[in-house]
PDB file of N, CA and C in Angstrom:
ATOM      1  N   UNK A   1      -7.990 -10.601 -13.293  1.00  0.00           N
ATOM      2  CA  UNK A   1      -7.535  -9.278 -12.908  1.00  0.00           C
ATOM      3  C   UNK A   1      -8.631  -8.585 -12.111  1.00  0.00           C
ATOM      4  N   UNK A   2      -8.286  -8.239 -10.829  1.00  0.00           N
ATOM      5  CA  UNK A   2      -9.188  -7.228  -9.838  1.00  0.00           C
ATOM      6  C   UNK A   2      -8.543  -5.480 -10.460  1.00  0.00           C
ATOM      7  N   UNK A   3      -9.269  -4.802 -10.497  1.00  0.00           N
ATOM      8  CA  UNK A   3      -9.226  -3.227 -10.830  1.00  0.00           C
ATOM      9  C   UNK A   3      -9.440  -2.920  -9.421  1.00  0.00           C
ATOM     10  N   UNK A   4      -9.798  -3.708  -8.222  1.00  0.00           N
ATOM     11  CA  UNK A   4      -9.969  -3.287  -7.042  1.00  0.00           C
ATOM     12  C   UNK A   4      -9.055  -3.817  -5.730  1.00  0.00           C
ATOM     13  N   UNK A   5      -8.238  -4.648  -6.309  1.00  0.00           N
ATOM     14  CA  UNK A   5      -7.090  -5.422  -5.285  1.00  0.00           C
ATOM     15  C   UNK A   5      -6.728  -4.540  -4.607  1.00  0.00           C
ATOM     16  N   UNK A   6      -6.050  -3.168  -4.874  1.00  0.00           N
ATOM     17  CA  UNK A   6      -5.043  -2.647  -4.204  1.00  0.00           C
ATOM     18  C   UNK A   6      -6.043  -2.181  -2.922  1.00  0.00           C
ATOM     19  N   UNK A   7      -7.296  -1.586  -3.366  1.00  0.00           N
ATOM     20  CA  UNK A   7      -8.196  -1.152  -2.287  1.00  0.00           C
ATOM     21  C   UNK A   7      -8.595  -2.255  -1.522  1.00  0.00           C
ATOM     22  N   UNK A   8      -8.843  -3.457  -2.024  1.00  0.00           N
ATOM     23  CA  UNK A   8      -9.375  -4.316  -1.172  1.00  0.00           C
ATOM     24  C   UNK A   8      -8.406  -4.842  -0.180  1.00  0.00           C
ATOM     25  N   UNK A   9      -6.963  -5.122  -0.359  1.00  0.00           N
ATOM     26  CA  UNK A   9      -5.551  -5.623   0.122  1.00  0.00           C
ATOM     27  C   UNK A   9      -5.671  -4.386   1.875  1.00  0.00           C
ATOM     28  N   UNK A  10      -5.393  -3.354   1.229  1.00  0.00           N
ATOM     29  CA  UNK A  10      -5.653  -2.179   2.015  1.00  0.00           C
ATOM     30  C   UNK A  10      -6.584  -2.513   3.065  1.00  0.00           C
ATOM     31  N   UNK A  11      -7.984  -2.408   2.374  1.00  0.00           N
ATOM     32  CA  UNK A  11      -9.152  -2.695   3.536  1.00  0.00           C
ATOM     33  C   UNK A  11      -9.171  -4.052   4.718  1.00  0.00           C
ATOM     34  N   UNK A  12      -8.165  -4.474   4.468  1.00  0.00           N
ATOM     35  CA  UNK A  12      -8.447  -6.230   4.788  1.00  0.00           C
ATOM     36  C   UNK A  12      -7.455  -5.953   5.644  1.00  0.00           C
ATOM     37  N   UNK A  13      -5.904  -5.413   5.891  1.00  0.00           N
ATOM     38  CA  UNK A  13      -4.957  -5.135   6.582  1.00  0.00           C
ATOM     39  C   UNK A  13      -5.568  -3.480   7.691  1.00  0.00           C
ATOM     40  N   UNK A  14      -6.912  -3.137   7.324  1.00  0.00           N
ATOM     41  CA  UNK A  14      -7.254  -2.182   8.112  1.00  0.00           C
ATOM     42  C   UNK A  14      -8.099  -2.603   9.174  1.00  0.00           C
ATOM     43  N   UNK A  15      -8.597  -3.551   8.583  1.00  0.00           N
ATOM     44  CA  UNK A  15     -10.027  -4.253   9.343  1.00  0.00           C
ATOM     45  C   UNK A  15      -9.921  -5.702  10.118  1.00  0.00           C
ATOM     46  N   UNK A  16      -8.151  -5.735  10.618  1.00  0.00           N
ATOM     47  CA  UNK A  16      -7.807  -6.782  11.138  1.00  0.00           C
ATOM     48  C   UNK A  16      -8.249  -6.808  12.405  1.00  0.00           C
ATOM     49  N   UNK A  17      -9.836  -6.851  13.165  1.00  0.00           N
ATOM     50  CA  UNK A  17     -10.216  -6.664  14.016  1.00  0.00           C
ATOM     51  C   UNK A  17     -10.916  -8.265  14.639  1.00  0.00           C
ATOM     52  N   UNK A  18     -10.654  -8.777  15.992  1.00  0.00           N
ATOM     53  CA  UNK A  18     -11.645 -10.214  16.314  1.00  0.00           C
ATOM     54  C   UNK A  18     -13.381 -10.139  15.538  1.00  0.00           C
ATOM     55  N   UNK A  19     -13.555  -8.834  15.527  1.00  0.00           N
ATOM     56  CA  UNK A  19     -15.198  -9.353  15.444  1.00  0.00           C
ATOM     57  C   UNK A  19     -15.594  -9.185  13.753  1.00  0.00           C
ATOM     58  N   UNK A  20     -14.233  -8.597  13.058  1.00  0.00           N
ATOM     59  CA  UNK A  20     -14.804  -8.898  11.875  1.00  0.00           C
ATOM     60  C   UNK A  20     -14.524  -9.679  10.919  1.00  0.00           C
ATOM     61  N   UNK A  21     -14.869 -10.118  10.312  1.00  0.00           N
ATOM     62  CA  UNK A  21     -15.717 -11.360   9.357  1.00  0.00           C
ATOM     63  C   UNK A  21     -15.266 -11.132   7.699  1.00  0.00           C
ATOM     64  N   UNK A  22     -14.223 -11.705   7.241  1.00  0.00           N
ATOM     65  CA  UNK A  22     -14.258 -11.646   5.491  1.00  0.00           C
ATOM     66  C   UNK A  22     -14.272 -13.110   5.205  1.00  0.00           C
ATOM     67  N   UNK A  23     -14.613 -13.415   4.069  1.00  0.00           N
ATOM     68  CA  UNK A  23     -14.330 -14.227   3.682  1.00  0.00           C
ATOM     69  C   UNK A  23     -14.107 -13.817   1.780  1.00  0.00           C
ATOM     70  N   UNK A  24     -12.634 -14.204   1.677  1.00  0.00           N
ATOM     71  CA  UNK A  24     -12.015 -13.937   0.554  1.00  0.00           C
ATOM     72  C   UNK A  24     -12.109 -15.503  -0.331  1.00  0.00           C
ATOM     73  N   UNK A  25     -12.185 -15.383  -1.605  1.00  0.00           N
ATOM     74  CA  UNK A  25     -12.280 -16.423  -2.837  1.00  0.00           C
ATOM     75  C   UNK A  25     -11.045 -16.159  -3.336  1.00  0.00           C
ATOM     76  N   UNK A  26     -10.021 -17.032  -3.642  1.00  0.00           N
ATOM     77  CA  UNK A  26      -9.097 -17.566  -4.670  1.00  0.00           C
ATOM     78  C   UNK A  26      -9.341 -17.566  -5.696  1.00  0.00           C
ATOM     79  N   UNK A  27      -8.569 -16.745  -6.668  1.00  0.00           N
ATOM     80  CA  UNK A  27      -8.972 -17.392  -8.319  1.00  0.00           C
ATOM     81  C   UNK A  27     -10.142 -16.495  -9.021  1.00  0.00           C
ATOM     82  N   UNK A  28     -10.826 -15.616  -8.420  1.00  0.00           N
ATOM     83  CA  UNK A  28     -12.169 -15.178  -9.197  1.00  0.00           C
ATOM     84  C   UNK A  28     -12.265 -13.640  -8.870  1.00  0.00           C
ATOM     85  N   UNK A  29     -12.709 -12.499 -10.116  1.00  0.00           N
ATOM     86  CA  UNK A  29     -12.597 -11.209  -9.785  1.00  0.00           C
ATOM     87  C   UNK A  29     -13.561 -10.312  -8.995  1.00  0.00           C
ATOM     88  N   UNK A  30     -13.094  -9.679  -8.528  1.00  0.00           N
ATOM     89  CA  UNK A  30     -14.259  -8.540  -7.688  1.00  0.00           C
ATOM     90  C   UNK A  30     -15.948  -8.920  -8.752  1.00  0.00           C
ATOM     91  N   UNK A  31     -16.848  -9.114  -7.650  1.00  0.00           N
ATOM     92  CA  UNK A  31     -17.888  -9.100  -8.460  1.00  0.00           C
ATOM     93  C   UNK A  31     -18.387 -10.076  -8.950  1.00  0.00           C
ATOM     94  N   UNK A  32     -17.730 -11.017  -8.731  1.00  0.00           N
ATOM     95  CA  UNK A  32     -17.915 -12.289  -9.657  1.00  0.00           C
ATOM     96  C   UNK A  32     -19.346 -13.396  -9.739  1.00  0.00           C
ATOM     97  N   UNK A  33     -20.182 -12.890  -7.992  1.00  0.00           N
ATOM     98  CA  UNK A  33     -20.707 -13.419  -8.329  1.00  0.00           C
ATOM     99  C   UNK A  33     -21.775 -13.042  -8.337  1.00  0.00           C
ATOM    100  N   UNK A  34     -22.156 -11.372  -8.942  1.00  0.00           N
ATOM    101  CA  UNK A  34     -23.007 -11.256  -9.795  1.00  0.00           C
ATOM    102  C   UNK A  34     -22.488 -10.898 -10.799  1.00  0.00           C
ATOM    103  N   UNK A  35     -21.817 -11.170 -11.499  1.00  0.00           N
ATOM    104  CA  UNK A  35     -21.510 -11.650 -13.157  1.00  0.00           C
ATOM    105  C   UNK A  35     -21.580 -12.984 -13.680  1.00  0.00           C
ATOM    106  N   UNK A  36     -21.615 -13.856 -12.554  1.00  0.00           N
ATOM    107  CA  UNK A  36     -22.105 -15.599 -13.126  1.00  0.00           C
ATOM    108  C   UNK A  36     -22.574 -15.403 -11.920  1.00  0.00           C
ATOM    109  N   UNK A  37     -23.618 -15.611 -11.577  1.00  0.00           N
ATOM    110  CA  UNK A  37     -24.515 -15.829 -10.427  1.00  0.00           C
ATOM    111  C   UNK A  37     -25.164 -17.227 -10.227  1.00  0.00           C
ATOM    112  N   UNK A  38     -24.766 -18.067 -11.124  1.00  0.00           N
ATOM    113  CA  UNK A  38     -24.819 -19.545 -11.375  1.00  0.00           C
ATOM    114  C   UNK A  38     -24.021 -20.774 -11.108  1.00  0.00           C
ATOM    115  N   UNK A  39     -22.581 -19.893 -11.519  1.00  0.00           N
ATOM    116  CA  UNK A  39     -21.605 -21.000 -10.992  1.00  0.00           C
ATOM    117  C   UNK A  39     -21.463 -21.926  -9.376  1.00  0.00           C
ATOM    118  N   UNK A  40     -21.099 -22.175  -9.553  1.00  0.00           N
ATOM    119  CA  UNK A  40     -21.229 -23.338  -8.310  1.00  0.00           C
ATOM    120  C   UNK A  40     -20.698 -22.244  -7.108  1.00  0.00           C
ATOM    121  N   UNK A  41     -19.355 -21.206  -7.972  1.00  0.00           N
ATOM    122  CA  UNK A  41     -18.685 -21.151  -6.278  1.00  0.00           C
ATOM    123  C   UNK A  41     -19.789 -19.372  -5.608  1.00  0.00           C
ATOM    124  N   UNK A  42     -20.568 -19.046  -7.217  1.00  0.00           N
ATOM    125  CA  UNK A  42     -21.337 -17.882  -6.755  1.00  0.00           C
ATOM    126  C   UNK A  42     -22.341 -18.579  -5.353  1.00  0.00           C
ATOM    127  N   UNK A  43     -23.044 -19.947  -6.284  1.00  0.00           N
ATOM    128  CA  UNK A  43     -24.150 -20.334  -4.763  1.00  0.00           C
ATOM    129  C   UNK A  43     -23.643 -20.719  -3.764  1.00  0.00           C
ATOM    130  N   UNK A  44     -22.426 -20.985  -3.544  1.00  0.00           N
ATOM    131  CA  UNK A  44     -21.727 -20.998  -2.642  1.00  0.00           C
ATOM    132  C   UNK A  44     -21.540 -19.950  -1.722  1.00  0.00           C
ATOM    133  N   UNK A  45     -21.108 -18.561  -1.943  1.00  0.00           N
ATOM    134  CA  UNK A  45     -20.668 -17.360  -1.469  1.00  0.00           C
ATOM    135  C   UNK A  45     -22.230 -16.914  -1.283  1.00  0.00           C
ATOM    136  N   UNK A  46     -23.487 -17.546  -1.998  1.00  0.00           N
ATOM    137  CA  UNK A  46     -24.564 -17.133  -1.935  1.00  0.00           C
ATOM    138  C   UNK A  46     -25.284 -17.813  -0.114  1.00  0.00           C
ATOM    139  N   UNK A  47     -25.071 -19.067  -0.760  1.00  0.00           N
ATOM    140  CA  UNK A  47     -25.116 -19.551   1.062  1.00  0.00           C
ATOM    141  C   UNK A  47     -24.373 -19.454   1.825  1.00  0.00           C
ATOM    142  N   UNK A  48     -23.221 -18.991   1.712  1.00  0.00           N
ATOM    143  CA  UNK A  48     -22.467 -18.351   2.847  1.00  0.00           C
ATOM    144  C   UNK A  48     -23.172 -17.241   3.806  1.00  0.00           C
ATOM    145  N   UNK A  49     -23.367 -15.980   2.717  1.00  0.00           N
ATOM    146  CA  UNK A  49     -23.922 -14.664   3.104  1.00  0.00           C
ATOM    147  C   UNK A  49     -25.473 -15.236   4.085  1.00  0.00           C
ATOM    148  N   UNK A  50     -25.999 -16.217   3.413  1.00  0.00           N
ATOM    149  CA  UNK A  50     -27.345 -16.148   3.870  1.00  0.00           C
ATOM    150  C   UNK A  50     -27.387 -16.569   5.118  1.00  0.00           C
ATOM    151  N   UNK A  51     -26.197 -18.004   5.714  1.00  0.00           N
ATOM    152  CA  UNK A  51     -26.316 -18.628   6.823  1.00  0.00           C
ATOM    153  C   UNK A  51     -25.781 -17.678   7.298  1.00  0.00           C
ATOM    154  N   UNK A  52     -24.455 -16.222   7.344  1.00  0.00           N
ATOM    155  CA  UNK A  52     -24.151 -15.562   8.509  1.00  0.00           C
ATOM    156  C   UNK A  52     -25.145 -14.102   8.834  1.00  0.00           C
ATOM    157  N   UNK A  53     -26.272 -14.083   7.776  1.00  0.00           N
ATOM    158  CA  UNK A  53     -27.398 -13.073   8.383  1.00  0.00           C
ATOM    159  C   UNK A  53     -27.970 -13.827   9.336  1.00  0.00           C
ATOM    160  N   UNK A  54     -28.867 -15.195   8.741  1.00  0.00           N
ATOM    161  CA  UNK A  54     -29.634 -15.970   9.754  1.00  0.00           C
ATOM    162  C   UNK A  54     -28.918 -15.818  11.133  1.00  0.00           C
ATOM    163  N   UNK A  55     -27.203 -16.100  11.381  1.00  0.00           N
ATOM    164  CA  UNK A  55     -26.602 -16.149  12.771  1.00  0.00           C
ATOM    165  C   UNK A  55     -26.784 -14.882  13.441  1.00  0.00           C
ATOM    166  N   UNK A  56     -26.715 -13.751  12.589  1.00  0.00           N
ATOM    167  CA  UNK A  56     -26.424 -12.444  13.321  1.00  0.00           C
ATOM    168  C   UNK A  56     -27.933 -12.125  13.772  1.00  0.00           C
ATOM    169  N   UNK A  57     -28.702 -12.199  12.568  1.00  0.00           N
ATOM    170  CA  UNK A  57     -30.450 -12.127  13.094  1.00  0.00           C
ATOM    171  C   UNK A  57     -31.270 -13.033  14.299  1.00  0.00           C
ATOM    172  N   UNK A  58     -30.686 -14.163  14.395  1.00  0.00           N
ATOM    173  CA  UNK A  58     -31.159 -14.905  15.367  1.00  0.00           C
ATOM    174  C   UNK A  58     -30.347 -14.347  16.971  1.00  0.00           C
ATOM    175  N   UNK A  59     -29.384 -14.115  16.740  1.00  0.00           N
ATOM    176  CA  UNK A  59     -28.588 -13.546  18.043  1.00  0.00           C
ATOM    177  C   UNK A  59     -29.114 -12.389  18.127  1.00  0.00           C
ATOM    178  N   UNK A  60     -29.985 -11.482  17.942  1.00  0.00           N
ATOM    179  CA  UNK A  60     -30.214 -10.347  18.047  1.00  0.00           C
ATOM    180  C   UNK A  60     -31.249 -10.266  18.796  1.00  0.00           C
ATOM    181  N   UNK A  61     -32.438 -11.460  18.550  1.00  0.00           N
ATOM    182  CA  UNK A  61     -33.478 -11.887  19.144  1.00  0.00           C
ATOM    183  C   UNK A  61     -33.222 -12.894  20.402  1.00  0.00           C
ATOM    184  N   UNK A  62     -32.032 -12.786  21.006  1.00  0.00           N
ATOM    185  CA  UNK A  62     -32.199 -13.834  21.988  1.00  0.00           C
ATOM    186  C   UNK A  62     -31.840 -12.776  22.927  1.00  0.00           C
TER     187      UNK A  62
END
């Protein structure tokens, strides 16, 4: 159960724009992955975030 779906559903149908960027998880609640910050699919969403700073930070410098 998300306590935040309806806002997030909302935000996602607002922000249907080319340059922006979600990436949504199946199956797991708002927050999830700092409440298990261990599970496989948190380091996952963890290297996600990290490889699309590195992209945006390196394009900034070129």
């Amino acid at each position: 159960m998300d306590p935040l779906y309806d806002e997030v559903v909302h935000f996602m149908e607002a922000a249907q724009r080319e340059d922006f960027i979600c990436k949504t998880v199946e199956g797991v609640p708002h927050g999830f992955d700092a409440m298990l910050p261990q599970e496989i699919i948190s380091e996952e969403i963890k290297a996600w975030k990290l490889q699309w700073m590195r992209e945006r930070l390196s394009c900034q410098h070129l």
